[in-house]
C-alpha atoms as a PDB file:
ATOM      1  CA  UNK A   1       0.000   0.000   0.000  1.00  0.00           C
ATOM      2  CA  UNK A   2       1.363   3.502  -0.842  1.00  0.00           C
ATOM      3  CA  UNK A   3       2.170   5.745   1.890  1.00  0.00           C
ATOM      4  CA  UNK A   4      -0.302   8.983   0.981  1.00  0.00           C
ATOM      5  CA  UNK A   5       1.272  12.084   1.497  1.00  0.00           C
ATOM      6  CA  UNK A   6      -1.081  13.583   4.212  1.00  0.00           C
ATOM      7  CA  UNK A   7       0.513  11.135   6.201  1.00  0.00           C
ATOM      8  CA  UNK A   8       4.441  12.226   5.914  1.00  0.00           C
ATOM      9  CA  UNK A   9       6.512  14.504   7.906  1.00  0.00           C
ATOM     10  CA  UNK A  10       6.165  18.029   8.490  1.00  0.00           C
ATOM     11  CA  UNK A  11       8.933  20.200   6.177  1.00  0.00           C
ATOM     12  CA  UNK A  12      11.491  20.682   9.473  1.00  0.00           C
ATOM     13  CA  UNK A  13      11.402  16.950   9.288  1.00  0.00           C
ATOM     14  CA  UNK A  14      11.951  16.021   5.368  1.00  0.00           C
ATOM     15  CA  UNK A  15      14.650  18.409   4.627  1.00  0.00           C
ATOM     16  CA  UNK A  16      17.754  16.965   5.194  1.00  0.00           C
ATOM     17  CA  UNK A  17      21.126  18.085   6.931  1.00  0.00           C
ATOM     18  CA  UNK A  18      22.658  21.035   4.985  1.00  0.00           C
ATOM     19  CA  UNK A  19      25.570  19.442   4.113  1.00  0.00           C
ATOM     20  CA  UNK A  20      23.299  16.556   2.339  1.00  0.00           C
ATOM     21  CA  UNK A  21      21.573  19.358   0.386  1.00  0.00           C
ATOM     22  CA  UNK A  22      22.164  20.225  -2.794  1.00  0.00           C
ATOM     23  CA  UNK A  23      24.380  23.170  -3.166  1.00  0.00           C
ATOM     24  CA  UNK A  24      26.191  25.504  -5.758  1.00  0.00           C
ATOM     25  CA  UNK A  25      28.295  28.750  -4.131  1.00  0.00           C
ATOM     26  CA  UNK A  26      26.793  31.969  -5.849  1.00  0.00           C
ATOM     27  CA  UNK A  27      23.472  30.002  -7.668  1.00  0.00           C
ATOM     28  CA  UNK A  28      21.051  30.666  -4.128  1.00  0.00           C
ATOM     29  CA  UNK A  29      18.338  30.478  -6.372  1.00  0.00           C
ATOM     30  CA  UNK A  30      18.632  26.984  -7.355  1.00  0.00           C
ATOM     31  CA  UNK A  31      19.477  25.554  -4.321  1.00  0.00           C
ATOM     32  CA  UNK A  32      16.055  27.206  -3.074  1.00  0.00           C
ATOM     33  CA  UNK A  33      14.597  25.360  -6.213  1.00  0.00           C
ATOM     34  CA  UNK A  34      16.295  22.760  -5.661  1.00  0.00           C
ATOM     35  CA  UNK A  35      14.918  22.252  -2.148  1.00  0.00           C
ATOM     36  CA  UNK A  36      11.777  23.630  -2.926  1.00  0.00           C
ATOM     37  CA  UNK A  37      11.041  20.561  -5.071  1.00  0.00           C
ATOM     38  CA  UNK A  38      12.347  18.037  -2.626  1.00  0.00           C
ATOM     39  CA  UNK A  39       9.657  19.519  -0.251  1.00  0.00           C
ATOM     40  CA  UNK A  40       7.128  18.803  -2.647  1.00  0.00           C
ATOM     41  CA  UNK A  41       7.701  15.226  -3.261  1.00  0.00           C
ATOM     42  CA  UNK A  42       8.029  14.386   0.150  1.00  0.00           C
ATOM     43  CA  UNK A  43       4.958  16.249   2.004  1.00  0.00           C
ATOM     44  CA  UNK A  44       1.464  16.707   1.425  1.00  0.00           C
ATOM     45  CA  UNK A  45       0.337  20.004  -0.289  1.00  0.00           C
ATOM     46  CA  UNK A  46      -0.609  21.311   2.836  1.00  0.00           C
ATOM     47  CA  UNK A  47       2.394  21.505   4.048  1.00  0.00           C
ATOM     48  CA  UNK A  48       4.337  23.076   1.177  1.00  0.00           C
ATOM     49  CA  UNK A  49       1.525  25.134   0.638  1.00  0.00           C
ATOM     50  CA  UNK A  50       3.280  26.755   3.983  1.00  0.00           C
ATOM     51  CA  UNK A  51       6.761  27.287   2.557  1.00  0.00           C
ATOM     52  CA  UNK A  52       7.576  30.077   0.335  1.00  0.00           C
ATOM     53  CA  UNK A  53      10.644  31.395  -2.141  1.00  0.00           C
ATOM     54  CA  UNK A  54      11.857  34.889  -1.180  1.00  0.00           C
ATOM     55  CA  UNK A  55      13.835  36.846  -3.218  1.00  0.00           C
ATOM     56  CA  UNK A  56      16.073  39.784  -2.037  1.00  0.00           C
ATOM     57  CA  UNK A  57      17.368  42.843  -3.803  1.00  0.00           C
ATOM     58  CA  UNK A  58      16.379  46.106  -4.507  1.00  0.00           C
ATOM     59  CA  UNK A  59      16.435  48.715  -7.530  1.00  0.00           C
ATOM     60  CA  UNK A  60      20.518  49.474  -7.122  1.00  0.00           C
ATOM     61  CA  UNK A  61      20.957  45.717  -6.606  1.00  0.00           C
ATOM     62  CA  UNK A  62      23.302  46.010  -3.584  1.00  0.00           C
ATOM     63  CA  UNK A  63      21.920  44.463  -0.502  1.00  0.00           C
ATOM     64  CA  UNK A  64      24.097  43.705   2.538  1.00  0.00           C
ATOM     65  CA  UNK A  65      23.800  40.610   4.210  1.00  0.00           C
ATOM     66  CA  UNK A  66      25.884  39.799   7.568  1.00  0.00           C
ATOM     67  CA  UNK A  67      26.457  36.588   8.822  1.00  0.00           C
ATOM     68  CA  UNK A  68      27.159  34.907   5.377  1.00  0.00           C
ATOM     69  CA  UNK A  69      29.569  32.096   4.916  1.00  0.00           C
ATOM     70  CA  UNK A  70      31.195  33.945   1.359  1.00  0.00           C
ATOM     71  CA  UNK A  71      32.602  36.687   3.811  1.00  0.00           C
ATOM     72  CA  UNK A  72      36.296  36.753   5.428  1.00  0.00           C
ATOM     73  CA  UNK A  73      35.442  39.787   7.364  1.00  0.00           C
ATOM     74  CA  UNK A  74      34.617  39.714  11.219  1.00  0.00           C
ATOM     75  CA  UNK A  75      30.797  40.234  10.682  1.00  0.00           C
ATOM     76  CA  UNK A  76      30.486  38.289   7.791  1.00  0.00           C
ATOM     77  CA  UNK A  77      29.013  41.263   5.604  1.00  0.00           C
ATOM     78  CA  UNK A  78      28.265  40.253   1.880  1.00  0.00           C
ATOM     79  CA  UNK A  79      26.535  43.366  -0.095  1.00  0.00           C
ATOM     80  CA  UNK A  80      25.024  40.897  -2.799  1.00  0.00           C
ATOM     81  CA  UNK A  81      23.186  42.095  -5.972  1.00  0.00           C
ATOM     82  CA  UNK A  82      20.414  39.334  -4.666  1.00  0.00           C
ATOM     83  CA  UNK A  83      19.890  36.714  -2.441  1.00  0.00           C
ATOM     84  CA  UNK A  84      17.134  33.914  -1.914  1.00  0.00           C
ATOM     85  CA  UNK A  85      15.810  31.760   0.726  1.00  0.00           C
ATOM     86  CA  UNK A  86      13.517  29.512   1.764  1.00  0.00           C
ATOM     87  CA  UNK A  87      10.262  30.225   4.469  1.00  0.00           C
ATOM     88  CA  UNK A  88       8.725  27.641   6.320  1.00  0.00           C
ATOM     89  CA  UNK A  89       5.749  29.060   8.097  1.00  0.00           C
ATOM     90  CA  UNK A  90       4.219  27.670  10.912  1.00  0.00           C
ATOM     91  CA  UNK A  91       1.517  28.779  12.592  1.00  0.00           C
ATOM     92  CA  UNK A  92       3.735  28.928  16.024  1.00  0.00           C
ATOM     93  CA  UNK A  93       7.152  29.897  13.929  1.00  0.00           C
ATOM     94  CA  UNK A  94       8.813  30.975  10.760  1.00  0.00           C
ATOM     95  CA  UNK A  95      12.172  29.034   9.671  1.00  0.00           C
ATOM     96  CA  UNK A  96      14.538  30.184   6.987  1.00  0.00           C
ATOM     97  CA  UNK A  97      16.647  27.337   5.357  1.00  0.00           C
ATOM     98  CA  UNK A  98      19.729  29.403   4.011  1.00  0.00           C
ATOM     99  CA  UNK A  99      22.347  27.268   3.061  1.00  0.00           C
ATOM    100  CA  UNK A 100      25.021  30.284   2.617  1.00  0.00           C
ATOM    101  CA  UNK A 101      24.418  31.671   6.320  1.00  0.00           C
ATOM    102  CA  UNK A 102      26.900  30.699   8.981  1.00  0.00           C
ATOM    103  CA  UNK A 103      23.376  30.640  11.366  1.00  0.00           C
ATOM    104  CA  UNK A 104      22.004  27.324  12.082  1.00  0.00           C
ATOM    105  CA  UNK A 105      19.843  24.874   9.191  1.00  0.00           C
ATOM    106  CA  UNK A 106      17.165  26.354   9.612  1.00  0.00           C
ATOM    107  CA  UNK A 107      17.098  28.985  12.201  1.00  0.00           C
ATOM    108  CA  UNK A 108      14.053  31.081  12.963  1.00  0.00           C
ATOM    109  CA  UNK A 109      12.913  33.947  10.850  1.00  0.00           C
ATOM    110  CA  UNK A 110      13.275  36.169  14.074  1.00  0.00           C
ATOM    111  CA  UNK A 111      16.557  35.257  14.286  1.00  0.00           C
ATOM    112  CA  UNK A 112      17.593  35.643  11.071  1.00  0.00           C
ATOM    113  CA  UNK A 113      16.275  38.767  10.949  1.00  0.00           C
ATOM    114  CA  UNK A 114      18.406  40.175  13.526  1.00  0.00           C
ATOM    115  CA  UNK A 115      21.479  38.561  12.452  1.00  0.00           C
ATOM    116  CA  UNK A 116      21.312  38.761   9.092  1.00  0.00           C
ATOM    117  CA  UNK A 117      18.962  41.516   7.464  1.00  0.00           C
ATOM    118  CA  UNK A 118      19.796  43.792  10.658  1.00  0.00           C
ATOM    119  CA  UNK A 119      17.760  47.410  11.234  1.00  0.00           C
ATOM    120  CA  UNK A 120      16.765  48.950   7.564  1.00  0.00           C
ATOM    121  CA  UNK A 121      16.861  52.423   9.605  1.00  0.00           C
ATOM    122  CA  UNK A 122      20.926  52.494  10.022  1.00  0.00           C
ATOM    123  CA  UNK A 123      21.262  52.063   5.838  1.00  0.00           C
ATOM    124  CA  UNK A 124      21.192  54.590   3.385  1.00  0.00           C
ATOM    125  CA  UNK A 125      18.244  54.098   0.684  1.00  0.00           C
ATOM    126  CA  UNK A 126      20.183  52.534  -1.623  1.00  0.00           C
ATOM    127  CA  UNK A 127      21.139  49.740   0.315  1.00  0.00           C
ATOM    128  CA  UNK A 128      17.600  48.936   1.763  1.00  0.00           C
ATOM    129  CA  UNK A 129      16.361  45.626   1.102  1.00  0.00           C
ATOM    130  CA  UNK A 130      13.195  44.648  -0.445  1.00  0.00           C
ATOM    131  CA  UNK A 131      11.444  41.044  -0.695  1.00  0.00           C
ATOM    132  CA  UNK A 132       9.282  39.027  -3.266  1.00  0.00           C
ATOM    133  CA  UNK A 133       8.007  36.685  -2.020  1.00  0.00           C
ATOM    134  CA  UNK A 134       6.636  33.146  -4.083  1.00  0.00           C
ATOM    135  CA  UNK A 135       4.954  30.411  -2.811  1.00  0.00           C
ATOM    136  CA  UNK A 136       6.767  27.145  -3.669  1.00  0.00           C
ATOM    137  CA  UNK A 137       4.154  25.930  -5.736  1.00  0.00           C
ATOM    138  CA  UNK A 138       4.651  28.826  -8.030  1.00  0.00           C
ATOM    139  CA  UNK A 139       7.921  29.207  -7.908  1.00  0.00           C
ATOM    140  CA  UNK A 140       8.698  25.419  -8.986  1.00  0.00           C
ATOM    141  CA  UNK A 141       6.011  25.828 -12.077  1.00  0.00           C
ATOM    142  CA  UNK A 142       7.257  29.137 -13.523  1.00  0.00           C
ATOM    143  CA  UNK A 143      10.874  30.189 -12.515  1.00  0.00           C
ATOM    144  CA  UNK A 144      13.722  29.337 -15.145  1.00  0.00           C
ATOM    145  CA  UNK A 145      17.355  30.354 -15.598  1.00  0.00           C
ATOM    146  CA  UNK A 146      19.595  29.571 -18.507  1.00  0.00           C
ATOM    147  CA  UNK A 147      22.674  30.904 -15.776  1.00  0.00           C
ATOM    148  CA  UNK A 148      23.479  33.465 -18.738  1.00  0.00           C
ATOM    149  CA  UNK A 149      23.389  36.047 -15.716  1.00  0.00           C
ATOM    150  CA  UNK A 150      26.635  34.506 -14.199  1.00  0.00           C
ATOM    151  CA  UNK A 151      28.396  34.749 -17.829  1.00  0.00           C
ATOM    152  CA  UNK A 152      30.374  38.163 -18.117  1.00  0.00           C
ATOM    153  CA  UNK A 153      31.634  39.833 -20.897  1.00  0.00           C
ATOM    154  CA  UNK A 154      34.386  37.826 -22.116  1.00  0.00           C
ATOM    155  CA  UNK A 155      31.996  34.641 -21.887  1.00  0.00           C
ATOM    156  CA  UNK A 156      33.516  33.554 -18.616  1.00  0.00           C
ATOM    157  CA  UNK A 157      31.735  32.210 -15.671  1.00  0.00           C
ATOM    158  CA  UNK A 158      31.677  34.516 -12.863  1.00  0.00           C
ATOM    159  CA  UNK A 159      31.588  31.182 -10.612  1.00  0.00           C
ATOM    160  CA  UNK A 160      31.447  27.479 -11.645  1.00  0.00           C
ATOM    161  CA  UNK A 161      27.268  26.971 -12.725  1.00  0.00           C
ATOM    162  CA  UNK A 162      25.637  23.681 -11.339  1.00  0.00           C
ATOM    163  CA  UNK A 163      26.432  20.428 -12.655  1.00  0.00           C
ATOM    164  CA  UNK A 164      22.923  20.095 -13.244  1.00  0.00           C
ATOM    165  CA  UNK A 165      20.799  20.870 -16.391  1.00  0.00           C
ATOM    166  CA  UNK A 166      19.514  24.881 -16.241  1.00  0.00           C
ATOM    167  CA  UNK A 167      16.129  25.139 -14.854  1.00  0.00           C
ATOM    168  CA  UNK A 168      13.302  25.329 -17.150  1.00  0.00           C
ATOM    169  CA  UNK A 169       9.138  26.025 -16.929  1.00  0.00           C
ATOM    170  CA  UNK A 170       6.761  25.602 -19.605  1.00  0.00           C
ATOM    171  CA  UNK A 171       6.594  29.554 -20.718  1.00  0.00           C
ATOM    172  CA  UNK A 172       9.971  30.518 -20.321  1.00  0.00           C
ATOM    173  CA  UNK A 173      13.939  29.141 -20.315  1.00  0.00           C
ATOM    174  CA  UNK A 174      14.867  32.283 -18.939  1.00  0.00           C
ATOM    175  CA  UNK A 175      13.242  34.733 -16.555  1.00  0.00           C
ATOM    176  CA  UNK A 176      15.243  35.106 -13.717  1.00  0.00           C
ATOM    177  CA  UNK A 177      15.770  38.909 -13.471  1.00  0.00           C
ATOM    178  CA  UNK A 178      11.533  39.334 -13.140  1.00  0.00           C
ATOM    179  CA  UNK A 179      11.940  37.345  -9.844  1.00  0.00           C
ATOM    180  CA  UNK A 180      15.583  39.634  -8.507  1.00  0.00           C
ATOM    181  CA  UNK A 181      13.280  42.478  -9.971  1.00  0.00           C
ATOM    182  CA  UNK A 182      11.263  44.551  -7.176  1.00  0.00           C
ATOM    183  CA  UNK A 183       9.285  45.998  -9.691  1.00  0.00           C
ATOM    184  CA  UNK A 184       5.486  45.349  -9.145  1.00  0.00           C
ATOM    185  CA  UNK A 185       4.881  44.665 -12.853  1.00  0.00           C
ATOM    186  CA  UNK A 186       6.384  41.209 -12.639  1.00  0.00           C
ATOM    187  CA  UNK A 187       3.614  39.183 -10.580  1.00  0.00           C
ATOM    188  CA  UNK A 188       5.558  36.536  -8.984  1.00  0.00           C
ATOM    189  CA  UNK A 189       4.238  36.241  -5.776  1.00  0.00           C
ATOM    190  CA  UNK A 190       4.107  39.622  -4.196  1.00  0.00           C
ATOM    191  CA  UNK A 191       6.662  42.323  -2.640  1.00  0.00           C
ATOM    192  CA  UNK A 192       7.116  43.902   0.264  1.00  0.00           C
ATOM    193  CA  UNK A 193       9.537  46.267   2.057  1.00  0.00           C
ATOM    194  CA  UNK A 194      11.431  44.696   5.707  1.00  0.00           C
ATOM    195  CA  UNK A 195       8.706  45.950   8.226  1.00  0.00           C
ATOM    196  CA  UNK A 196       5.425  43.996   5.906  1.00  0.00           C
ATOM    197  CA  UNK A 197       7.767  40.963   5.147  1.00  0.00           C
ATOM    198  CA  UNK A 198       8.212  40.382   8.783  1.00  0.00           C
ATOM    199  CA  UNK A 199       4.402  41.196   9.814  1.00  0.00           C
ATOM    200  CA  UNK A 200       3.385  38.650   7.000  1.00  0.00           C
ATOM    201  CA  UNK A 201       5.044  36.017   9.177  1.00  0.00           C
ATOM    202  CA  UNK A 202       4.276  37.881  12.139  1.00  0.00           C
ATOM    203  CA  UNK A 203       7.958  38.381  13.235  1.00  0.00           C
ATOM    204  CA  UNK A 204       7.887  41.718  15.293  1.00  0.00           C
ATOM    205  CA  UNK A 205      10.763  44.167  13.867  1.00  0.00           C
END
């Protein structure tokens, strides 16, 4: 008799150890992808249908991160052009799964916060980060990425792409850049500045 999926684990308990997941340095996106479709096939749709792909970035594309595992600096600052991670959220608490954060797999959203995103009000506007934020039913069925976004001029990877075949939907091989975009035009999920990201999973800033 096959096991239904009603009956499996909740997503803390399906997603394995981060050093089991899969993982490319400087392709966040796919690893959230990635994971995101692991999460499907193991739990019931009510239980992804409580996980969610964010995207972070912002018009200039420069948003510092601290406590990231790419820095050599004390406080771990990266200022990335984006960054993406994974939401779990629970009716009691919110988990991020961010495999590029020296912070724990997964640690909460309130603690990620403070670690990590830090106080908007101490940044200059530029560097203020915003979030879109895609279920992970929609995100699996229409994100893609042909990686020609880590190619620079001289045709030369900026780092080492996946050893994986590019991510695909059925409308697009490429479309990447409307998810990193803050723009409302693009309607991936929706997006929201720090304070209504946090109050949508009713973390108090």
């Amino acid at each position: 008799m096959a096991l239904d999926k009603t009956d499996q684990s909740s997503v803390p308990n399906v997603v394995p150890a981060a050093s089991q997941c899969v993982y490319t340095a400087c392709y966040c996106e796919e690893n959230v992808w990635k994971l995101a479709a692991h999460v499907k096939e193991k739990c019931s749709l009510r239980e992804s249908s409580k996980c969610y792909c964010v995207f972070i970035s912002n018009k200039s594309k420069k948003i510092p991160l601290w406590q990231q595992r790419a820095s050599r600096d004390a406080d771990r600052l990266v200022v990335w052009d984006y960054h993406v991670i994974f939401v779990y959220h629970e009716s009691k608490e919110s988990l991020v799964f961010d495999l590029d954060t020296e912070l724990s797999f997964p640690c909460t959203l309130k603690e990620y916060a403070n670690a990590c995103i830090g106080d908007e009000r101490t940044l200059k506007e530029e560097y203020r980060r915003m979030f879109r934020v895609v279920p992970v039913e929609e995100f699996l069925n229409t994100f893609a990425s042909d990686r020609s976004h880590m190619i620079n001029e001289k045709g030369e990877w900026l780092a080492p792409p996946p050893s994986y075949p590019p991510i695909s939907c059925r409308n697009s091989s490429n479309n990447i850049e409307e998810f990193i975009s803050m723009s409302p035009d693009f309607k991936h999920g929706q997006v929201f500045n720090l304070i209504a990201f946090l109050e949508m999973f009713q973390v108090k800033s």
